[in-house]
PDB file of N, CA and C in Angstrom:
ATOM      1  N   UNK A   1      -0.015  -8.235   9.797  1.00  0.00           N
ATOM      2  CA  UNK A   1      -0.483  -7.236   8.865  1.00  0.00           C
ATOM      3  C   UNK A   1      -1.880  -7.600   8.352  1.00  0.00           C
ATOM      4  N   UNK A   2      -2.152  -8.668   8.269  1.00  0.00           N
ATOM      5  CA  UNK A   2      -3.171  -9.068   7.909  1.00  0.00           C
ATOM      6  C   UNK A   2      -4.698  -9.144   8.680  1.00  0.00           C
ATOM      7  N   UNK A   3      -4.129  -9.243   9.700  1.00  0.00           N
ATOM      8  CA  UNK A   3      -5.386  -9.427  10.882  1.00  0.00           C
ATOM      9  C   UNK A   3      -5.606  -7.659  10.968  1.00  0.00           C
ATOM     10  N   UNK A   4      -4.435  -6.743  11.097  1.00  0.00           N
ATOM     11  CA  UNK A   4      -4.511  -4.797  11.261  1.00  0.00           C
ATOM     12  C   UNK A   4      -5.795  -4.671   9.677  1.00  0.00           C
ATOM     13  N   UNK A   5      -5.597  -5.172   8.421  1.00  0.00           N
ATOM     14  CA  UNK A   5      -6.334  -5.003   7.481  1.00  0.00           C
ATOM     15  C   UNK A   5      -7.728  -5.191   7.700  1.00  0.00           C
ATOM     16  N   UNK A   6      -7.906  -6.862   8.025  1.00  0.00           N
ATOM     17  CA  UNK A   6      -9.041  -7.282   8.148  1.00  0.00           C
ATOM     18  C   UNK A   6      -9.821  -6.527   9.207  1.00  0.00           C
ATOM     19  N   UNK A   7      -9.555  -5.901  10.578  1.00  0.00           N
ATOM     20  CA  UNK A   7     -10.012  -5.507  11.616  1.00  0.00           C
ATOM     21  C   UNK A   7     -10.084  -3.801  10.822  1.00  0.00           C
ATOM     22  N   UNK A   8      -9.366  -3.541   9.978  1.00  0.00           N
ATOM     23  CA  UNK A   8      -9.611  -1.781   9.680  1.00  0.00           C
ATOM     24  C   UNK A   8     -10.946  -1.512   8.503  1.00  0.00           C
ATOM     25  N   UNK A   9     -10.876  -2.811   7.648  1.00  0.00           N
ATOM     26  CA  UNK A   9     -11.761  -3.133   6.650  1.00  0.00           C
ATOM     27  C   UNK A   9     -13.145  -3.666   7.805  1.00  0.00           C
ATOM     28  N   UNK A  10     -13.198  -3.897   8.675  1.00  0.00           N
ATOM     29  CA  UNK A  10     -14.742  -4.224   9.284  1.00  0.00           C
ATOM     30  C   UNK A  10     -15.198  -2.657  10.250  1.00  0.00           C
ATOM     31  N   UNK A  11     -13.894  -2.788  10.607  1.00  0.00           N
ATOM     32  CA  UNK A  11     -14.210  -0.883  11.474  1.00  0.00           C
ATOM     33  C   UNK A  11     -14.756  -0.117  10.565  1.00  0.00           C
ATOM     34  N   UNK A  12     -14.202   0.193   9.249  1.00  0.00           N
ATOM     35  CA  UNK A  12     -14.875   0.989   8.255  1.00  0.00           C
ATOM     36  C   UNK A  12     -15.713   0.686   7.530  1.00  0.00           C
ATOM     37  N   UNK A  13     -16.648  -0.780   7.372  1.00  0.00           N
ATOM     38  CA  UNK A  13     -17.540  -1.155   6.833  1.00  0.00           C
ATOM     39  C   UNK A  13     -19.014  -0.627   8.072  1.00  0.00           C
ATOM     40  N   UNK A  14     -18.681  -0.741   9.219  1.00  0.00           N
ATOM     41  CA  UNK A  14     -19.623  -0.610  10.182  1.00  0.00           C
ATOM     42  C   UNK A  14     -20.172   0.559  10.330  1.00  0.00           C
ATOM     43  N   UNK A  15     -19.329   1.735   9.567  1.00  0.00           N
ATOM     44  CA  UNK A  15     -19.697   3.144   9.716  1.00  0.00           C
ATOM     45  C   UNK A  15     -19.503   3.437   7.913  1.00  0.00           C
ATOM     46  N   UNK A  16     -19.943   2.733   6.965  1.00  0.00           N
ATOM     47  CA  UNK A  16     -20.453   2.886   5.824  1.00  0.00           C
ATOM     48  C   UNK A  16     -19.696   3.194   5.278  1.00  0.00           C
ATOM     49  N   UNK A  17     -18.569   2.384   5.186  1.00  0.00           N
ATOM     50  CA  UNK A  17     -16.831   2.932   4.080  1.00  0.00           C
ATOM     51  C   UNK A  17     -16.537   1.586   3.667  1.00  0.00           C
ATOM     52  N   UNK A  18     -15.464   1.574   2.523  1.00  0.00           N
ATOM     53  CA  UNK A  18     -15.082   0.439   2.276  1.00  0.00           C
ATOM     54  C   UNK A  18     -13.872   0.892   1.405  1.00  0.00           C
ATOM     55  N   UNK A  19     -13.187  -0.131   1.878  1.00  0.00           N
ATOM     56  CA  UNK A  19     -11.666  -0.431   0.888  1.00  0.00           C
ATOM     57  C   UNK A  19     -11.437  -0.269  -0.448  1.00  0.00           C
ATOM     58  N   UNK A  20     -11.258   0.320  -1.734  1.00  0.00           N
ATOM     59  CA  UNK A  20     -11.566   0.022  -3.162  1.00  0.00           C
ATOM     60  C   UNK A  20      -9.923  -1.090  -2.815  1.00  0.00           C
ATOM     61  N   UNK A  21     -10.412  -2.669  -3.358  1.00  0.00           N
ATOM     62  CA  UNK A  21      -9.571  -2.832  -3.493  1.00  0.00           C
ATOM     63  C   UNK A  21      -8.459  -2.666  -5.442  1.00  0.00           C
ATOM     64  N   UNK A  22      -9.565  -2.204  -5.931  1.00  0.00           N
ATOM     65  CA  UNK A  22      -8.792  -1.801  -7.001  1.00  0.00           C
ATOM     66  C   UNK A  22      -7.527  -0.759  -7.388  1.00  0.00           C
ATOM     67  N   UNK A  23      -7.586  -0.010  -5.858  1.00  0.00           N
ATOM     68  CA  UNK A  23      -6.856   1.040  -5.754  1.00  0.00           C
ATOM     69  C   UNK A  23      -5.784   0.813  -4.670  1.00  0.00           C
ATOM     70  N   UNK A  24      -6.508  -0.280  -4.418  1.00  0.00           N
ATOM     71  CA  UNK A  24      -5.143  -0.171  -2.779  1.00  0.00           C
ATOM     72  C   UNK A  24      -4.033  -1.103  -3.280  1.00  0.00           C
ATOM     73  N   UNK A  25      -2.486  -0.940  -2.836  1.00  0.00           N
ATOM     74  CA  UNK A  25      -1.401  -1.565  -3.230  1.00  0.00           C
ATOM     75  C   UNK A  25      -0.894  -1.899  -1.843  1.00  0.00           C
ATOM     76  N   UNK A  26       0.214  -2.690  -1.526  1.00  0.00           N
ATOM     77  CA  UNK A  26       0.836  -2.976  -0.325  1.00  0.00           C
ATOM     78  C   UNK A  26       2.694  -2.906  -1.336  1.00  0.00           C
ATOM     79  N   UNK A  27       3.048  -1.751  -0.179  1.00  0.00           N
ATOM     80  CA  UNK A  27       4.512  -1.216  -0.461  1.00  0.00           C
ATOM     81  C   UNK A  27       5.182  -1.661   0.714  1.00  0.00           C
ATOM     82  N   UNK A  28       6.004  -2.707   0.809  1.00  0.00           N
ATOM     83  CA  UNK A  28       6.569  -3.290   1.572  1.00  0.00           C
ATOM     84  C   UNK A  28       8.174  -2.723   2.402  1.00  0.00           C
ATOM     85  N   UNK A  29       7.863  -1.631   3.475  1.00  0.00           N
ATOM     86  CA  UNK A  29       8.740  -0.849   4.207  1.00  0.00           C
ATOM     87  C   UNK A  29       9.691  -1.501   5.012  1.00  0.00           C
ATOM     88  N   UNK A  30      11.182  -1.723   5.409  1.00  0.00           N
ATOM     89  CA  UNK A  30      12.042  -1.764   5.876  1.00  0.00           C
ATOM     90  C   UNK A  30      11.137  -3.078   6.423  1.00  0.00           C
ATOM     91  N   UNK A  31      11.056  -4.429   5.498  1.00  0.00           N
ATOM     92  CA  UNK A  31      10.771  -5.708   6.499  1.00  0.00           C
ATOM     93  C   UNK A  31      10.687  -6.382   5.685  1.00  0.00           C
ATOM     94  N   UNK A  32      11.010  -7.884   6.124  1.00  0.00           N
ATOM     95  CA  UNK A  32      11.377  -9.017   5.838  1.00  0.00           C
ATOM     96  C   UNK A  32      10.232  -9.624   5.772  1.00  0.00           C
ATOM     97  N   UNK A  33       8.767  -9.643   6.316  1.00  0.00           N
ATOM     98  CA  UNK A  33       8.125  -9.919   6.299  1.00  0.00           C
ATOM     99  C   UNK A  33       7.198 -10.095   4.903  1.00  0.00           C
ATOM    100  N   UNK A  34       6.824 -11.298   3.655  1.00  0.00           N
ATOM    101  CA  UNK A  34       6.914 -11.769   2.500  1.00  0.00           C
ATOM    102  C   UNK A  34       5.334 -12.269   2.672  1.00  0.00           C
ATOM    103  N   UNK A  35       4.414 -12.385   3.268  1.00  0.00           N
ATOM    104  CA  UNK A  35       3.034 -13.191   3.229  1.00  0.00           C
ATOM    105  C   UNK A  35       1.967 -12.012   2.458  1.00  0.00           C
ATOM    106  N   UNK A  36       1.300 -12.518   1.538  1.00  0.00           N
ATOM    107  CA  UNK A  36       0.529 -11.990   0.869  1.00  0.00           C
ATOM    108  C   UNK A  36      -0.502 -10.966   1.791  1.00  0.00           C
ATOM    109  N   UNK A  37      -1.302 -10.218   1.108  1.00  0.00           N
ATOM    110  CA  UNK A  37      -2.514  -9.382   2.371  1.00  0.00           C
ATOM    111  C   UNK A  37      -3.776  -9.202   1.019  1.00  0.00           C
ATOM    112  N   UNK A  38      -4.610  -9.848   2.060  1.00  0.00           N
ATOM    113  CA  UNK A  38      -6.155  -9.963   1.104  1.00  0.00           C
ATOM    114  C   UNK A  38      -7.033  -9.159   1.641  1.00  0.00           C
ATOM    115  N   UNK A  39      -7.764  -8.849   0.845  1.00  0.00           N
ATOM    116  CA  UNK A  39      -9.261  -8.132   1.277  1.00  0.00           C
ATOM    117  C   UNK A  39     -10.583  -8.758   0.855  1.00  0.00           C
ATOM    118  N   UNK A  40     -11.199  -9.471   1.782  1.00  0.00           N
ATOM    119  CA  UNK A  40     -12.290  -9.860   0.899  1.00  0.00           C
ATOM    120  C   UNK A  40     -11.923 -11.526  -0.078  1.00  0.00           C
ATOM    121  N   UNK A  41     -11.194 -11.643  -0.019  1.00  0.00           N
ATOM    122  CA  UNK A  41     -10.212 -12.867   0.053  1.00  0.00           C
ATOM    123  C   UNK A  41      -9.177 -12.366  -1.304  1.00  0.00           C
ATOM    124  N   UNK A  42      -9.078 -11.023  -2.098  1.00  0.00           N
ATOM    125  CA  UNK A  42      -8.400 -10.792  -2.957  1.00  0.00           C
ATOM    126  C   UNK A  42      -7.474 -10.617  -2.311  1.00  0.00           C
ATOM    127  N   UNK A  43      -6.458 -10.933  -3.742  1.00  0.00           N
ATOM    128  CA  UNK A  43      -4.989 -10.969  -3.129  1.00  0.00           C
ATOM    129  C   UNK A  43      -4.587  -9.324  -3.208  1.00  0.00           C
ATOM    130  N   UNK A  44      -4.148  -8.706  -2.581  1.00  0.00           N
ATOM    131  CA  UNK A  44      -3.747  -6.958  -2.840  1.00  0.00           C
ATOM    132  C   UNK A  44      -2.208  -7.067  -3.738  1.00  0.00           C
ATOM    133  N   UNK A  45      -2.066  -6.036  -4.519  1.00  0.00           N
ATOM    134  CA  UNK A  45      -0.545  -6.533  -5.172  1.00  0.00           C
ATOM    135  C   UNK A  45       0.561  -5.243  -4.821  1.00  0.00           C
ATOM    136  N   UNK A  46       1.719  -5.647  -4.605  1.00  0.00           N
ATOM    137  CA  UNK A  46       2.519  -5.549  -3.979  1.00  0.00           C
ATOM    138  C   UNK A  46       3.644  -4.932  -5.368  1.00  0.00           C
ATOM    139  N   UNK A  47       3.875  -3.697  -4.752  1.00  0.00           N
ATOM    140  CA  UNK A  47       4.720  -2.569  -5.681  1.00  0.00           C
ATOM    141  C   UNK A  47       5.823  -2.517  -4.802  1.00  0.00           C
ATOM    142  N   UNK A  48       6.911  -1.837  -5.710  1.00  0.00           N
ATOM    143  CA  UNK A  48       8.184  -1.390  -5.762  1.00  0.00           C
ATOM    144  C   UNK A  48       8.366   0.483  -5.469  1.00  0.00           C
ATOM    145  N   UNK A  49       7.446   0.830  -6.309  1.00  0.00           N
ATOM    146  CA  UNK A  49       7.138   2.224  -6.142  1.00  0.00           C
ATOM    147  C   UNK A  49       6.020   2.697  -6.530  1.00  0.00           C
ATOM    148  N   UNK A  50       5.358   3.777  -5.649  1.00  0.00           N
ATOM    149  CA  UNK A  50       4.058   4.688  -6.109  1.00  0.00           C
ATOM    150  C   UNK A  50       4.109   5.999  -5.467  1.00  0.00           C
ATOM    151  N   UNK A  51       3.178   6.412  -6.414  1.00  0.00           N
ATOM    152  CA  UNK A  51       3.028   7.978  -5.981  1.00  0.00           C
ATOM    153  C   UNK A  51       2.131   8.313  -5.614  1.00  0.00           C
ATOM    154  N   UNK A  52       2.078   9.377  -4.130  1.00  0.00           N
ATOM    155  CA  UNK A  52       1.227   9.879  -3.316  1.00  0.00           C
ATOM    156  C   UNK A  52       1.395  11.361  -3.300  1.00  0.00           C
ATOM    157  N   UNK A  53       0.570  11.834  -3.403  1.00  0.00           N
ATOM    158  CA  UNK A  53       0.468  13.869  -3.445  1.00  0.00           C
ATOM    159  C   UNK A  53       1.645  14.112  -4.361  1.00  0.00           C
ATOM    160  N   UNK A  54       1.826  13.497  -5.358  1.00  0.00           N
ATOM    161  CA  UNK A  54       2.855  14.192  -6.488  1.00  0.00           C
ATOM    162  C   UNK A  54       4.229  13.958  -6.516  1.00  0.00           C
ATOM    163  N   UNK A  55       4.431  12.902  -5.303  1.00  0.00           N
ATOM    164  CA  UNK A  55       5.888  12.191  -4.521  1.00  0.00           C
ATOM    165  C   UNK A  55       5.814  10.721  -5.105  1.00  0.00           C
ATOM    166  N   UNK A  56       7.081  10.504  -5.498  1.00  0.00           N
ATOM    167  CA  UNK A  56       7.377   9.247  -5.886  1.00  0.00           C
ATOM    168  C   UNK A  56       8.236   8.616  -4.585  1.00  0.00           C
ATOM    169  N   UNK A  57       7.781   7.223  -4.058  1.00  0.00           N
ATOM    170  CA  UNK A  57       8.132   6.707  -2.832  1.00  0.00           C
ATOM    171  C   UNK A  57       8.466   5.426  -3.124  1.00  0.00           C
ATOM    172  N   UNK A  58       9.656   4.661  -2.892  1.00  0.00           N
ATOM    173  CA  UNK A  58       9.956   3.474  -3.082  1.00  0.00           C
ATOM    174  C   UNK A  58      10.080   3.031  -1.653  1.00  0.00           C
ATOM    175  N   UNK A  59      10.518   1.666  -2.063  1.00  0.00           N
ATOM    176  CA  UNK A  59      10.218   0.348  -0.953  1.00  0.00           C
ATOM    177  C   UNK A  59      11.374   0.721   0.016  1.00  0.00           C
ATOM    178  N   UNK A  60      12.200   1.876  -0.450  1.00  0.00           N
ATOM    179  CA  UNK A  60      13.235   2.196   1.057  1.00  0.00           C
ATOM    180  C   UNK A  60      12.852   3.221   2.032  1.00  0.00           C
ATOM    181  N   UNK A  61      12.082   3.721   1.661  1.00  0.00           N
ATOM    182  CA  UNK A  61      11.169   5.299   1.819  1.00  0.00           C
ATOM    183  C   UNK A  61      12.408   5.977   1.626  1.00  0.00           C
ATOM    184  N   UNK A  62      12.829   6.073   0.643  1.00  0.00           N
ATOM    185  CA  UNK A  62      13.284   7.033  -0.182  1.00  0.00           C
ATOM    186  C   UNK A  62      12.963   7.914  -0.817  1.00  0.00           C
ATOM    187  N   UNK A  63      13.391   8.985  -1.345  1.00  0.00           N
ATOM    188  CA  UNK A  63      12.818   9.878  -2.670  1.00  0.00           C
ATOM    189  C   UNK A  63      13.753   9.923  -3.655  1.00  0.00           C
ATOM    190  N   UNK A  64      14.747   9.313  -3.784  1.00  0.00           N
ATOM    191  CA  UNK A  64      15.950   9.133  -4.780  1.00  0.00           C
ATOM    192  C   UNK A  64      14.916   9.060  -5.848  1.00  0.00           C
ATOM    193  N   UNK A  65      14.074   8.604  -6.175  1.00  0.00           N
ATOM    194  CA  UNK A  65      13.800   8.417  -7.928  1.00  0.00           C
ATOM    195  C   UNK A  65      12.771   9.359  -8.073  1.00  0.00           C
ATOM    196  N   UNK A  66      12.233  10.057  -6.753  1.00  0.00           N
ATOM    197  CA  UNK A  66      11.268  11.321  -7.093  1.00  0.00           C
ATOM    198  C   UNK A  66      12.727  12.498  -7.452  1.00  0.00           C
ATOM    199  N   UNK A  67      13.642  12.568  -6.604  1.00  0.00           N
ATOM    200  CA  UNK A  67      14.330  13.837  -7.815  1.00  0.00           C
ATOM    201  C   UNK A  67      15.131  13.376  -8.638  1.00  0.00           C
ATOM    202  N   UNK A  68      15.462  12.183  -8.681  1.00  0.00           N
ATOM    203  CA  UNK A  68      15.653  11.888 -10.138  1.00  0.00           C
ATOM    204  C   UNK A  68      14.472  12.103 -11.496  1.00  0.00           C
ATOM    205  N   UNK A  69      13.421  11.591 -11.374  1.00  0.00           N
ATOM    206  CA  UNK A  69      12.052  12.267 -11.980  1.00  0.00           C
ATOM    207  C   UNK A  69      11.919  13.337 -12.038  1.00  0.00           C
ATOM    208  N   UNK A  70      12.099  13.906 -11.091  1.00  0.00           N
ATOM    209  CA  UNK A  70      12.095  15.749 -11.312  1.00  0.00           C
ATOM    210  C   UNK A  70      13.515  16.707 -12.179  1.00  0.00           C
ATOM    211  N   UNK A  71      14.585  15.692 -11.931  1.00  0.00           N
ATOM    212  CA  UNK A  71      15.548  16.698 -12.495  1.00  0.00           C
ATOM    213  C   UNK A  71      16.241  15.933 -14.332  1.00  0.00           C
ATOM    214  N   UNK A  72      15.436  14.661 -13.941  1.00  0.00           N
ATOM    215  CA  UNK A  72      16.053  13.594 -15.895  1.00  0.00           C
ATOM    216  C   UNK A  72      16.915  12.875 -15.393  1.00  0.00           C
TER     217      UNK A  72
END
């Protein structure tokens, strides 16, 4: 995972983009896999749940707590 970051963060630096790492999180999907992921040598931090286009998404890719949120 780490080497896919580092290689996507230089692809998009080369054509004038960059990572905010203030904004980026790592949501850890159906894996066992536990090693930190840096950018720039920051550590990225690692959530339980976030929301994308108005969807609440947890670490099972679930939506159980988006309609729970939606209905109380």
């Amino acid at each position: 995972m780490q080497e896919k970051t580092t290689s996507e963060a230089a692809a998009l630096a080369a054509v004038g983009l960059n990572i905010h790492k203030g904004k980026s999180r790592i949501l850890r999907y159906n894996t066992s896999w536990t090693n930190s992921v840096t950018i720039d040598r920051e550590e990225l931090e690692d959530v339980r749940t976030f929301t994308y286009l108005g969807s609440i998404i947890d670490e099972h890719g679930g939506y159980v707590a988006d309609v729970k949120a939606r209905i109380g």
